[in-house]
PDB file of N, CA and C in Angstrom:
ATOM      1  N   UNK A   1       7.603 -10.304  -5.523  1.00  0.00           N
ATOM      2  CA  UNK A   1       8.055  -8.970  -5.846  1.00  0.00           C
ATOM      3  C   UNK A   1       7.156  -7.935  -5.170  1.00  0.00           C
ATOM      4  N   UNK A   2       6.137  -8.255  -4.746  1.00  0.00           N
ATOM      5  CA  UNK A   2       4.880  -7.547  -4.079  1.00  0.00           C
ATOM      6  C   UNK A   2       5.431  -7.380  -2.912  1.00  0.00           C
ATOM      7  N   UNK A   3       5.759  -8.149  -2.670  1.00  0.00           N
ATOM      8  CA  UNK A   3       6.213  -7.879  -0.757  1.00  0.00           C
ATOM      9  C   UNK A   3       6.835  -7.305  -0.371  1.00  0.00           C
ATOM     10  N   UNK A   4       8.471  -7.409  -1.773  1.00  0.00           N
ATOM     11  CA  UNK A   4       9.831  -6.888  -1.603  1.00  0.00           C
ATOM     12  C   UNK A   4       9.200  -4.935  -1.589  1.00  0.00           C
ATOM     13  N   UNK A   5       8.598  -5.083  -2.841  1.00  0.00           N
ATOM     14  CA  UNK A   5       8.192  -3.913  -2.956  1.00  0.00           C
ATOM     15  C   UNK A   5       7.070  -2.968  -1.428  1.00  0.00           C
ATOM     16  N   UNK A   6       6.659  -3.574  -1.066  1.00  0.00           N
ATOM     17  CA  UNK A   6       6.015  -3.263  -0.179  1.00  0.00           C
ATOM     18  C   UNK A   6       6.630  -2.959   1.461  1.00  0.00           C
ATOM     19  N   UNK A   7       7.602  -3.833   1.213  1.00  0.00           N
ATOM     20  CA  UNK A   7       8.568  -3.591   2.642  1.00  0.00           C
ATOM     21  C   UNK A   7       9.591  -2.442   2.120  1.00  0.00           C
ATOM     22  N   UNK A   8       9.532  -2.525   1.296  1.00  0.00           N
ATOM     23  CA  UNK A   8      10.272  -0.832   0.656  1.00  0.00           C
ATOM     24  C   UNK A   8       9.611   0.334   0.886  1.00  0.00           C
ATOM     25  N   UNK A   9       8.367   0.266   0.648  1.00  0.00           N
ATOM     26  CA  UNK A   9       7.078   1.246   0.810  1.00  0.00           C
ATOM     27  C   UNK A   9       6.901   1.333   2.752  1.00  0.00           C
ATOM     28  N   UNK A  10       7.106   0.221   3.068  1.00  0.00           N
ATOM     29  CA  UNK A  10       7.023  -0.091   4.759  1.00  0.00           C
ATOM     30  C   UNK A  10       8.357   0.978   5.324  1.00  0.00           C
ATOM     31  N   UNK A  11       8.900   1.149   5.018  1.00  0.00           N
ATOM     32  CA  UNK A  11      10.454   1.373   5.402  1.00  0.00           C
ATOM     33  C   UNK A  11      10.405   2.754   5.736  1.00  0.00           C
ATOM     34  N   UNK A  12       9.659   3.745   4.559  1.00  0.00           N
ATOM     35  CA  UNK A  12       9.669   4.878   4.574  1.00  0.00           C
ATOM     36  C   UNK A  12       8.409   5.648   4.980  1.00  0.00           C
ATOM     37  N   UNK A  13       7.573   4.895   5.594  1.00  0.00           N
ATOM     38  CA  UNK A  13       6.320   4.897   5.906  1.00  0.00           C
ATOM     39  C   UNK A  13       6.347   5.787   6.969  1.00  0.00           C
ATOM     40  N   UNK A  14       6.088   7.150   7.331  1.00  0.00           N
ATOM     41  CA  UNK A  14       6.174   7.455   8.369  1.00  0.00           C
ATOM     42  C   UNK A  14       5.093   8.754   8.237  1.00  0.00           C
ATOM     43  N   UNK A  15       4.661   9.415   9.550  1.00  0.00           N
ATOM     44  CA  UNK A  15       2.994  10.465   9.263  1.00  0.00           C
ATOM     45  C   UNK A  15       3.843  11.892   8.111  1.00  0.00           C
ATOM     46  N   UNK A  16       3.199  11.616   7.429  1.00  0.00           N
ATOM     47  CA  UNK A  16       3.712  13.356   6.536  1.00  0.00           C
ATOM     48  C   UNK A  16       4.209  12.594   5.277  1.00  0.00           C
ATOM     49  N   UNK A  17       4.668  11.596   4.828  1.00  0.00           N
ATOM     50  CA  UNK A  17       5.269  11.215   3.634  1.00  0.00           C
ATOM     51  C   UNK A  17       4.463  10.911   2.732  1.00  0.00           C
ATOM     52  N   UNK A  18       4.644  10.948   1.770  1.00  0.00           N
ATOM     53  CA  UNK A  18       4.187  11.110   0.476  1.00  0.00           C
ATOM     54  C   UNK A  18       3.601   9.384   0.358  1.00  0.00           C
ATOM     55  N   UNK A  19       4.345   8.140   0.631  1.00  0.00           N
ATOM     56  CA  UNK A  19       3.981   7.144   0.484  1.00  0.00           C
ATOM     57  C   UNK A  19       3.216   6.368   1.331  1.00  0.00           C
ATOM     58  N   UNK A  20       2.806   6.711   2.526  1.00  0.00           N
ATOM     59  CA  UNK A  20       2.035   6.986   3.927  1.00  0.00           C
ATOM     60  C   UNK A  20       0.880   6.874   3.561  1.00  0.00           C
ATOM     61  N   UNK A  21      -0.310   6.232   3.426  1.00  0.00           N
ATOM     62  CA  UNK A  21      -1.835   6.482   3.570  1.00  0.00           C
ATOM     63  C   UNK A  21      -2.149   6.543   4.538  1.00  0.00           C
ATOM     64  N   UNK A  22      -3.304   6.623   5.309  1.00  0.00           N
ATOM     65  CA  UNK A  22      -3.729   6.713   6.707  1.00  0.00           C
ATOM     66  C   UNK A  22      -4.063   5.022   6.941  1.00  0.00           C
ATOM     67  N   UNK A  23      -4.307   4.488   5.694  1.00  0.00           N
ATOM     68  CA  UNK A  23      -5.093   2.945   6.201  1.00  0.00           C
ATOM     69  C   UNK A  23      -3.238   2.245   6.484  1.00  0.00           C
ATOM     70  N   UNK A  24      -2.261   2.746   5.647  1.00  0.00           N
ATOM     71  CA  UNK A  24      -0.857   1.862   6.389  1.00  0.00           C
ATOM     72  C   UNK A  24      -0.545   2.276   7.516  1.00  0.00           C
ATOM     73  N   UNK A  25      -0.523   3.941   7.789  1.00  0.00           N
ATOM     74  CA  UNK A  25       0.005   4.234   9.139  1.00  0.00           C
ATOM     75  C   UNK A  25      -1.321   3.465  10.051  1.00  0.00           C
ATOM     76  N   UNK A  26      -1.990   3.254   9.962  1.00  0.00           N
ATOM     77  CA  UNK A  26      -3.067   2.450  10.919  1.00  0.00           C
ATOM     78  C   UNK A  26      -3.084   0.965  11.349  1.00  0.00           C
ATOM     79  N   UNK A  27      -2.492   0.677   9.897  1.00  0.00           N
ATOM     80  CA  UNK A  27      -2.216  -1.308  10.273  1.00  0.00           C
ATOM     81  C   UNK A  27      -1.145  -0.934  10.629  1.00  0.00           C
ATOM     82  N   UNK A  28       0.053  -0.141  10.530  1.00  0.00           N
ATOM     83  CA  UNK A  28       1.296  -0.087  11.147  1.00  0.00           C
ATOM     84  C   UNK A  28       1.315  -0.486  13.256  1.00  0.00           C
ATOM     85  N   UNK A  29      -0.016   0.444  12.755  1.00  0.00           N
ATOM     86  CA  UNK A  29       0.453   0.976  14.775  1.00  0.00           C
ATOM     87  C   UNK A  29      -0.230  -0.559  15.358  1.00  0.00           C
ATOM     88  N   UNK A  30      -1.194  -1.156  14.010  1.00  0.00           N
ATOM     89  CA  UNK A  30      -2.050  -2.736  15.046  1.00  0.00           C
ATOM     90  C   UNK A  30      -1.039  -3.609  14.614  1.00  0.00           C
ATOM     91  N   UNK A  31      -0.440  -3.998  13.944  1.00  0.00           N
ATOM     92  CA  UNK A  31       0.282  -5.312  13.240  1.00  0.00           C
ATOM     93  C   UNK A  31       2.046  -5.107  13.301  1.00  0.00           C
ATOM     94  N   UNK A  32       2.398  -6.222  13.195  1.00  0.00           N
ATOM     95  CA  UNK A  32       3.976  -6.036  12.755  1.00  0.00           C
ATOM     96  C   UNK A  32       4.357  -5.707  11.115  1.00  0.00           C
ATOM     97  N   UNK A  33       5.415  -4.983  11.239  1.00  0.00           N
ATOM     98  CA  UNK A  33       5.737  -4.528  10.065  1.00  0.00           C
ATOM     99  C   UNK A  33       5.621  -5.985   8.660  1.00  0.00           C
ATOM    100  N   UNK A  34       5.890  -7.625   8.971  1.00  0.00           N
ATOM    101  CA  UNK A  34       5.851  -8.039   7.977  1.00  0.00           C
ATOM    102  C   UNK A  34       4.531  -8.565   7.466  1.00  0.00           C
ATOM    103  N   UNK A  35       3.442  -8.275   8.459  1.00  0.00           N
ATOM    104  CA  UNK A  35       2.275  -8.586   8.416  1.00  0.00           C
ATOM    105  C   UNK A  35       1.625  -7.724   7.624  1.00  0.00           C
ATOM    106  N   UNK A  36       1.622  -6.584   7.906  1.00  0.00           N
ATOM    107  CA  UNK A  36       1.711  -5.326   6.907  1.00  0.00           C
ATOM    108  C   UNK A  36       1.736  -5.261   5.380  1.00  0.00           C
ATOM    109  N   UNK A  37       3.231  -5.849   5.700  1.00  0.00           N
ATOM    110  CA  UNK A  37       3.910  -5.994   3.899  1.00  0.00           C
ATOM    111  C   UNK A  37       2.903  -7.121   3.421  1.00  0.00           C
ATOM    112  N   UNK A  38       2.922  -8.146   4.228  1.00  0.00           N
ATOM    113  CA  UNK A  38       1.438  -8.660   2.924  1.00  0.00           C
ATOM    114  C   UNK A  38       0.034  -8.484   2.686  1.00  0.00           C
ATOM    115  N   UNK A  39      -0.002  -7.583   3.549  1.00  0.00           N
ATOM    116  CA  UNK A  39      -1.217  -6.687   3.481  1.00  0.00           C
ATOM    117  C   UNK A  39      -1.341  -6.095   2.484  1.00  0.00           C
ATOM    118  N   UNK A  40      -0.722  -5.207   2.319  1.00  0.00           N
ATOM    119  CA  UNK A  40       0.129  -4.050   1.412  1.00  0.00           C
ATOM    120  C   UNK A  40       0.222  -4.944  -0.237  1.00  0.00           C
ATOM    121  N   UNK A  41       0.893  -5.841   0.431  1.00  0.00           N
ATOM    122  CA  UNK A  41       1.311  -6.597  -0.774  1.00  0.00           C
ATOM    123  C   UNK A  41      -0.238  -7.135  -1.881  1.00  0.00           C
ATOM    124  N   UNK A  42      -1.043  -7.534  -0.713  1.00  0.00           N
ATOM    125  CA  UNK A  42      -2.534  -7.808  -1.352  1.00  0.00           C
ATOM    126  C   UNK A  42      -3.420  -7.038  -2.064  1.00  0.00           C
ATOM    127  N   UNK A  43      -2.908  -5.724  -0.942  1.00  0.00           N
ATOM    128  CA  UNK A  43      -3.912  -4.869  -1.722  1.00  0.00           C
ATOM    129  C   UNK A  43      -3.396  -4.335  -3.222  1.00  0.00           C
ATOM    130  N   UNK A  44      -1.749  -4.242  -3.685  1.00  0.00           N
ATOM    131  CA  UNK A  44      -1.593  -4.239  -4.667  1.00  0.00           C
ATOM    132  C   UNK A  44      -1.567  -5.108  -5.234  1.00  0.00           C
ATOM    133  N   UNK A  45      -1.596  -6.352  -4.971  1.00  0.00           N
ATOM    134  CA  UNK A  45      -2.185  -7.417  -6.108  1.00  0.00           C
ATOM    135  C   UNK A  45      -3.773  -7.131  -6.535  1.00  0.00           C
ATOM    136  N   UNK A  46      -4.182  -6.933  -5.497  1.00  0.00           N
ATOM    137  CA  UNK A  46      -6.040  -6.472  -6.069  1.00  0.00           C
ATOM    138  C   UNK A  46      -6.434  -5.912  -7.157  1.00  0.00           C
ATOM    139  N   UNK A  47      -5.170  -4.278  -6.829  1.00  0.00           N
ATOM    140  CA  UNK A  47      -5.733  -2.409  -7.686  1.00  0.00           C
ATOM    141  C   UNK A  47      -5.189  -3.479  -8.698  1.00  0.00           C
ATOM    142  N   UNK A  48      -3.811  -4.161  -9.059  1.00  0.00           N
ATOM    143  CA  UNK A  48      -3.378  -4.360 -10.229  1.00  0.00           C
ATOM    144  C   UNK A  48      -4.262  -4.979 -11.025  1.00  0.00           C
ATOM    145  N   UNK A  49      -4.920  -6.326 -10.623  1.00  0.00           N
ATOM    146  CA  UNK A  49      -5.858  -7.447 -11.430  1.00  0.00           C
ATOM    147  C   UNK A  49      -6.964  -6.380 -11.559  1.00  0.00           C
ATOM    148  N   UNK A  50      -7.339  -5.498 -10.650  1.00  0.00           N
ATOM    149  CA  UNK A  50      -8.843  -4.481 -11.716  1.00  0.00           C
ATOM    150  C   UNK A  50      -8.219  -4.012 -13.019  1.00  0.00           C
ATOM    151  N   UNK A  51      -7.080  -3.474 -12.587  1.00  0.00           N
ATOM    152  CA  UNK A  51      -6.459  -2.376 -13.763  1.00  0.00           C
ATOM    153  C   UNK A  51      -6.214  -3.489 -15.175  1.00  0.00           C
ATOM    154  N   UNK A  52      -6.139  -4.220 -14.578  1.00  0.00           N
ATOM    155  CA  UNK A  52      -5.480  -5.291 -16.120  1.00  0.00           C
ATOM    156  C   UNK A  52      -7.043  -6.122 -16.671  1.00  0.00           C
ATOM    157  N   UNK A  53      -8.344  -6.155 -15.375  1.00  0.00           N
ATOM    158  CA  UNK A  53      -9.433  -6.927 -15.840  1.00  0.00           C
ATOM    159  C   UNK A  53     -10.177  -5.383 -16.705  1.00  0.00           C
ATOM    160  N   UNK A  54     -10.093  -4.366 -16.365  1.00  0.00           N
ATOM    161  CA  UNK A  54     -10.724  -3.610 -17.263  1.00  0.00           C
ATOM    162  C   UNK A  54     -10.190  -2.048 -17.993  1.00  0.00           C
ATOM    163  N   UNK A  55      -8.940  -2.677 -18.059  1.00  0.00           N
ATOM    164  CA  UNK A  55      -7.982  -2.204 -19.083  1.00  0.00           C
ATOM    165  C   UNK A  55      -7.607  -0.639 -18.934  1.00  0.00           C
ATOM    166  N   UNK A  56      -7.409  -0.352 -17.225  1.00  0.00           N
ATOM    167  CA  UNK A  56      -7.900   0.693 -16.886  1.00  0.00           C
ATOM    168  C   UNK A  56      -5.963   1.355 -16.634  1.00  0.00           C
ATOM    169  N   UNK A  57      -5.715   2.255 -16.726  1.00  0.00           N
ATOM    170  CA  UNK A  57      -4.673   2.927 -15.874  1.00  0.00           C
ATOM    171  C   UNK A  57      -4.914   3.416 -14.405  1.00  0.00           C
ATOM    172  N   UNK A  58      -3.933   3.407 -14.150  1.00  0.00           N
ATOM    173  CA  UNK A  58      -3.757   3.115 -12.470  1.00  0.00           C
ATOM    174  C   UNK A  58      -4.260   4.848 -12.071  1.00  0.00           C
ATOM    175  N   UNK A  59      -5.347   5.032 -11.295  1.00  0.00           N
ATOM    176  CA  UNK A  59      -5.549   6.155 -10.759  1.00  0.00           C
ATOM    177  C   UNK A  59      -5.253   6.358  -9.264  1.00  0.00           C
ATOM    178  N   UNK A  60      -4.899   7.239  -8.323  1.00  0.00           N
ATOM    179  CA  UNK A  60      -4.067   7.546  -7.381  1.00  0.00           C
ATOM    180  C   UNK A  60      -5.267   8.072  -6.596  1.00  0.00           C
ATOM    181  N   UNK A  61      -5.556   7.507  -5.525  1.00  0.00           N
ATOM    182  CA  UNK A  61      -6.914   7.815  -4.407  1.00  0.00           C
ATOM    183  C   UNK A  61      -6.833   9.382  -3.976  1.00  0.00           C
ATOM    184  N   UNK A  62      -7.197  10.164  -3.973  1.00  0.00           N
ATOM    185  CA  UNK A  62      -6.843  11.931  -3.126  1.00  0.00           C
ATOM    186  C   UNK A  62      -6.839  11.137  -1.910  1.00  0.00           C
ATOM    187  N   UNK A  63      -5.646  12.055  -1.284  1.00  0.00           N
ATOM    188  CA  UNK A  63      -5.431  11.680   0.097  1.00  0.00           C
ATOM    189  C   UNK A  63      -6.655  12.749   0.653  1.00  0.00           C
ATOM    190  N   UNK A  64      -6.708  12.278   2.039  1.00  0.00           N
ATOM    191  CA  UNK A  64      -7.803  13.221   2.757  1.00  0.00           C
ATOM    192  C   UNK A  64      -7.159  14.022   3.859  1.00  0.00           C
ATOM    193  N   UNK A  65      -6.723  15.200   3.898  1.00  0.00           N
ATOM    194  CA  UNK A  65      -6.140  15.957   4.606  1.00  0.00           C
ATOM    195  C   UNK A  65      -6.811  16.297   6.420  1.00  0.00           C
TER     196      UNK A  65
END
């Protein structure tokens, strides 16, 4: 479901969008898009297992303008 979700997030990925970080548009331009998605996919398996090992709600990084 990580992946599906992530190639969803891949899809709309483009410079200026809201779902865009600088670290995806960056593996975008080195990797193929499904290489990506499990990238993507990892790193939200990661934030999730902190959030659930210390019972935390999900906080949202400030983008850096």
């Amino acid at each position: 479901m990580l992946v599906v979700g992530a190639m969803a997030v891949i899809r709309f990925a483009k410079p200026g969008s809201k779902s865009a970080t600088a670290w995806l548009l960056q593996l975008l331009e080195r990797k193929p898009r499904k290489v990506a998605a499990i990238a993507l996919a990892n790193k939200m398996a990661r934030i999730i297992w902190a959030m659930m090992a210390r019972g935390e709600a999900y906080r949202r990084q400030p983008v850096a303008a």
